[in-house]
Protein backbone atom coordinates (compact mmCIF):
# COMPACT_ATOMS: atom_id res chain seq x y z
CA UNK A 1 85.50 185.28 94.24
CA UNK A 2 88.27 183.25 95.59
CA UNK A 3 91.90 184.84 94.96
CA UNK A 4 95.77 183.74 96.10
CA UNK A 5 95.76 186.64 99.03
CA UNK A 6 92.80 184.95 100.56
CA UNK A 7 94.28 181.18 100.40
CA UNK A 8 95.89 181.97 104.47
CA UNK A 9 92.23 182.03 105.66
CA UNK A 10 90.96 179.23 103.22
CA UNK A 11 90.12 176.47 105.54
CA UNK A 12 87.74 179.00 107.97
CA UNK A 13 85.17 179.27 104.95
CA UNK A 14 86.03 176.82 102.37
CA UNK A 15 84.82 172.99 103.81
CA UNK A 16 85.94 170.93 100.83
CA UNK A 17 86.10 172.00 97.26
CA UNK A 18 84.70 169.42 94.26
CA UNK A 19 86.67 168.48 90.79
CA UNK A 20 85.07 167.01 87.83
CA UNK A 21 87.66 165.35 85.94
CA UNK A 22 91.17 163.57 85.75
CA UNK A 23 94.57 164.31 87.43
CA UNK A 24 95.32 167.40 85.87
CA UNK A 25 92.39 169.04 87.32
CA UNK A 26 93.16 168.25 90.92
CA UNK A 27 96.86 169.23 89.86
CA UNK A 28 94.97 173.25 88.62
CA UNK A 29 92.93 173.28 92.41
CA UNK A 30 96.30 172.49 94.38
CA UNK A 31 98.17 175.40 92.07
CA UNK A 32 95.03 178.12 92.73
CA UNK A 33 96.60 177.56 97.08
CA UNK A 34 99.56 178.45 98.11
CA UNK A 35 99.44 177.50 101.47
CA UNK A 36 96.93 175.31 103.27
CA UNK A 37 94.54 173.66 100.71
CA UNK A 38 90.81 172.59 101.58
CA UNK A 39 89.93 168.79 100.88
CA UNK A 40 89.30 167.77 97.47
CA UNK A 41 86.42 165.32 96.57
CA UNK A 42 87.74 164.22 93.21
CA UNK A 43 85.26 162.14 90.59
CA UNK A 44 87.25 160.52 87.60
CA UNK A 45 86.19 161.72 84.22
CA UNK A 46 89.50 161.65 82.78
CA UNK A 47 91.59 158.45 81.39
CA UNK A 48 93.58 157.47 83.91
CA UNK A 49 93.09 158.53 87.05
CA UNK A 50 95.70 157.70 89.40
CA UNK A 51 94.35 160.78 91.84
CA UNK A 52 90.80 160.82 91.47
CA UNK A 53 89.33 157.58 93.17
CA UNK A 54 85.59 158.43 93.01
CA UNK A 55 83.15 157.27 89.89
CA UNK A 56 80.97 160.47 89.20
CA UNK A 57 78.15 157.19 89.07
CA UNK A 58 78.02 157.11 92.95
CA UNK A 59 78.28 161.34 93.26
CA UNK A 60 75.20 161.39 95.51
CA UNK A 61 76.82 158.91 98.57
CA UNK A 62 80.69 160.09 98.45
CA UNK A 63 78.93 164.01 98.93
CA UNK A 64 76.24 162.91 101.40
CA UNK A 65 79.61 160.91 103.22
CA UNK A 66 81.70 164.60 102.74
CA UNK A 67 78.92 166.76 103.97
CA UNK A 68 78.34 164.50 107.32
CA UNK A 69 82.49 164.51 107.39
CA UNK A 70 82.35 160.46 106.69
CA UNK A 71 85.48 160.13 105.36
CA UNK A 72 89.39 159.68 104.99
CA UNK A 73 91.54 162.56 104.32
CA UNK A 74 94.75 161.56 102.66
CA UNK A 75 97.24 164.24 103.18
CA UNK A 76 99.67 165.02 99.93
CA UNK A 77 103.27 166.52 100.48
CA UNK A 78 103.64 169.51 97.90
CA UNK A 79 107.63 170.64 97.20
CA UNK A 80 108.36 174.30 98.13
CA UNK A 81 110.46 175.65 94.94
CA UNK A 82 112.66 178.71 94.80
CA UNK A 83 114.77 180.05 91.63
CA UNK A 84 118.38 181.85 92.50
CA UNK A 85 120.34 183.44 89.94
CA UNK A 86 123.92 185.19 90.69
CA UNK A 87 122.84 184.09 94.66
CA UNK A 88 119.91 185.96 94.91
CA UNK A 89 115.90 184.79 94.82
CA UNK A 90 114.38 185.26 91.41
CA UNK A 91 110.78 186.62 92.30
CA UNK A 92 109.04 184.46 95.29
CA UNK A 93 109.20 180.33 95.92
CA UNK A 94 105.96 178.29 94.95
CA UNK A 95 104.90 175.11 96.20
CA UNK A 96 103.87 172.08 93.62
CA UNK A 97 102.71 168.73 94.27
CA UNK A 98 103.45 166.97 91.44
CA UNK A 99 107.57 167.28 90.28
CA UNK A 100 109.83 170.05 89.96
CA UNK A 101 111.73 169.26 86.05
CA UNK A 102 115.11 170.65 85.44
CA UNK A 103 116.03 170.06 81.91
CA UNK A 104 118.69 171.16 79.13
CA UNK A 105 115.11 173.26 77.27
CA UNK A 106 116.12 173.95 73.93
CA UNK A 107 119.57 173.61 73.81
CA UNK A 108 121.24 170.17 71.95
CA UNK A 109 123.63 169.90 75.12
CA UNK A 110 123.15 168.22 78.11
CA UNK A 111 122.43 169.34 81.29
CA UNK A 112 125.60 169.47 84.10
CA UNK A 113 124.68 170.00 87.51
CA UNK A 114 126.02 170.18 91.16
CA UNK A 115 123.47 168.04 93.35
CA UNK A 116 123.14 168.76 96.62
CA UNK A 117 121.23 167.13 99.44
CA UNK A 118 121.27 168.73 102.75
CA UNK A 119 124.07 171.13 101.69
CA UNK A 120 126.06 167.76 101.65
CA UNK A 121 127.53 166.89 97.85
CA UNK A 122 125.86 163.37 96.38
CA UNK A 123 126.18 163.72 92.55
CA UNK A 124 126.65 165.07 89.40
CA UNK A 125 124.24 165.50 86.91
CA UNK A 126 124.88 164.68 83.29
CA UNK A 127 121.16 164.15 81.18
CA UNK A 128 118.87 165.34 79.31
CA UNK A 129 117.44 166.62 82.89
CA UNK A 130 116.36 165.60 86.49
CA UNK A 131 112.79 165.31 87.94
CA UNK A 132 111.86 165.64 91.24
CA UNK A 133 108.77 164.16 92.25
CA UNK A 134 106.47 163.94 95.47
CA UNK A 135 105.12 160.30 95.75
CA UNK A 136 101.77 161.74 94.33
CA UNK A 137 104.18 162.85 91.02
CA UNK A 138 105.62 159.42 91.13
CA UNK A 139 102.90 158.12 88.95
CA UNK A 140 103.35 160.97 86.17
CA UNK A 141 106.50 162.14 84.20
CA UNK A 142 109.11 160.43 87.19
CA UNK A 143 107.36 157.25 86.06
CA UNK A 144 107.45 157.78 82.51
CA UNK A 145 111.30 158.27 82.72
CA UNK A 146 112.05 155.19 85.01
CA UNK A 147 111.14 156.62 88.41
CA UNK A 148 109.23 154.34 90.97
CA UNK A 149 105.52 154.47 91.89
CA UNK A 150 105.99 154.93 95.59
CA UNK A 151 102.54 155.28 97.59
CA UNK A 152 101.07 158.42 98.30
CA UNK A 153 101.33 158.23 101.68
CA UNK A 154 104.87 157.66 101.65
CA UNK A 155 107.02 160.55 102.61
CA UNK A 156 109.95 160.63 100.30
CA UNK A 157 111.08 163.15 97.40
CA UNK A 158 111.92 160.91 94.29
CA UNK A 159 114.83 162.09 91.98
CA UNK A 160 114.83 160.56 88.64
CA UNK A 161 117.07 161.43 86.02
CA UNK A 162 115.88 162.23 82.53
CA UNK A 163 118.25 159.79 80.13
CA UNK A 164 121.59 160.14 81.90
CA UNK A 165 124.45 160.26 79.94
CA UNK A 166 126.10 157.60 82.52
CA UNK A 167 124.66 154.34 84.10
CA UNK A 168 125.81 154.46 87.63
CA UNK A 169 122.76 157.33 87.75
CA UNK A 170 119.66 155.64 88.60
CA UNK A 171 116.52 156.94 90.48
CA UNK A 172 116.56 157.28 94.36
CA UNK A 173 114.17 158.26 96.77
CA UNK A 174 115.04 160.72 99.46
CA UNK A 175 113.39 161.83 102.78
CA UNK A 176 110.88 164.49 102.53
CA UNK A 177 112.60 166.51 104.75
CA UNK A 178 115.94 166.78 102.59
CA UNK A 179 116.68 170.14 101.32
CA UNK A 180 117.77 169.42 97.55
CA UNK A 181 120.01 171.72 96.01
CA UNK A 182 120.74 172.09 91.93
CA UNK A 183 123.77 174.07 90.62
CA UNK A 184 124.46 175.15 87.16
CA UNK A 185 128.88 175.24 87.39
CA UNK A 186 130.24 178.51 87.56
């Protein structure tokens, strides 16, 4: 039995791991790693599909391809994630690879925040919230609230807000080396 303490050593006895399904079930493999993660051979028996490129009809050649190591490894950029409260960590980071949402929960007001990119001031936030995505999240809730589809293999952290209250907020893609920070005002 696999478990999170054993993810460090993962790629020494793990070749490539399997998913039958749609996006979301790729999405549960990445979140059972929290480091490295094998490659995933992904078959489409969900609805869309925007992650899983294989038909389950031609299972026999894509594994007889992944077992002789025939084939293309597309790397995906996952967002490292940390909480603070009163400056200090709130339990450990984790790493996603879809989006990161920040939003106003259950509360009728809207959401004000500092945004900070590389420590350096570039907005604030007034919506309903603010998604950042990974270009593999571009094609899921970023999307759905106005965000671009950017290419996988793009390296870029997309920031979309979720209905701003002003119109000189749009989306924007950033590098995915920029350290984004979100501040609730004092």
């Amino acid at each position: 039995m696999f478990s999170h303490d054993d993810d460090a050593d993962a790629a020494r006895y793990i070749d490539f791991i399997v998913t039958l399904g749609g996006d979301g079930t790729i999405l549960h493999v990445n979140s059972l790693f929290r480091k490295s993660i094998p490659p995933v051979v992904c078959f489409n028996l969900g609805s869309l599909g925007f992650l899983t490129p294989f038909n389950i009809d031609a299972y026999d050649h894509v594994l007889d391809n992944a077992i002789r190591g025939n084939f293309v490894l597309t790397l995906r950029m996952r967002l490292y994630v940390r909480v603070y409260r009163n400056g200090g960590p709130m339990g450990h980071g984790i790493e996603v690879m879809n989006e990161v949402v920040v939003d106003r929960g259950p509360s009728p007001s809207i959401v004000f925040l500092h945004c900070f990119c590389n420590d350096r001031w570039i907005t604030d936030i007034q919506a309903d919230g603010i998604i950042l995505a990974t270009s593999t999240g571009s094609t899921a809730y970023s999307l759905s609230a106005g965000g671009s589809m950017v290419h996988p293999i793009v390296p870029g952290i997309l920031m979309t807000p979720i209905a701003p209250h002003t119109l000189s907020f749009r989306p924007i893609v950033l590098p995915d080396s920029a350290k984004i920070r979100l501040q609730v005002p004092p």
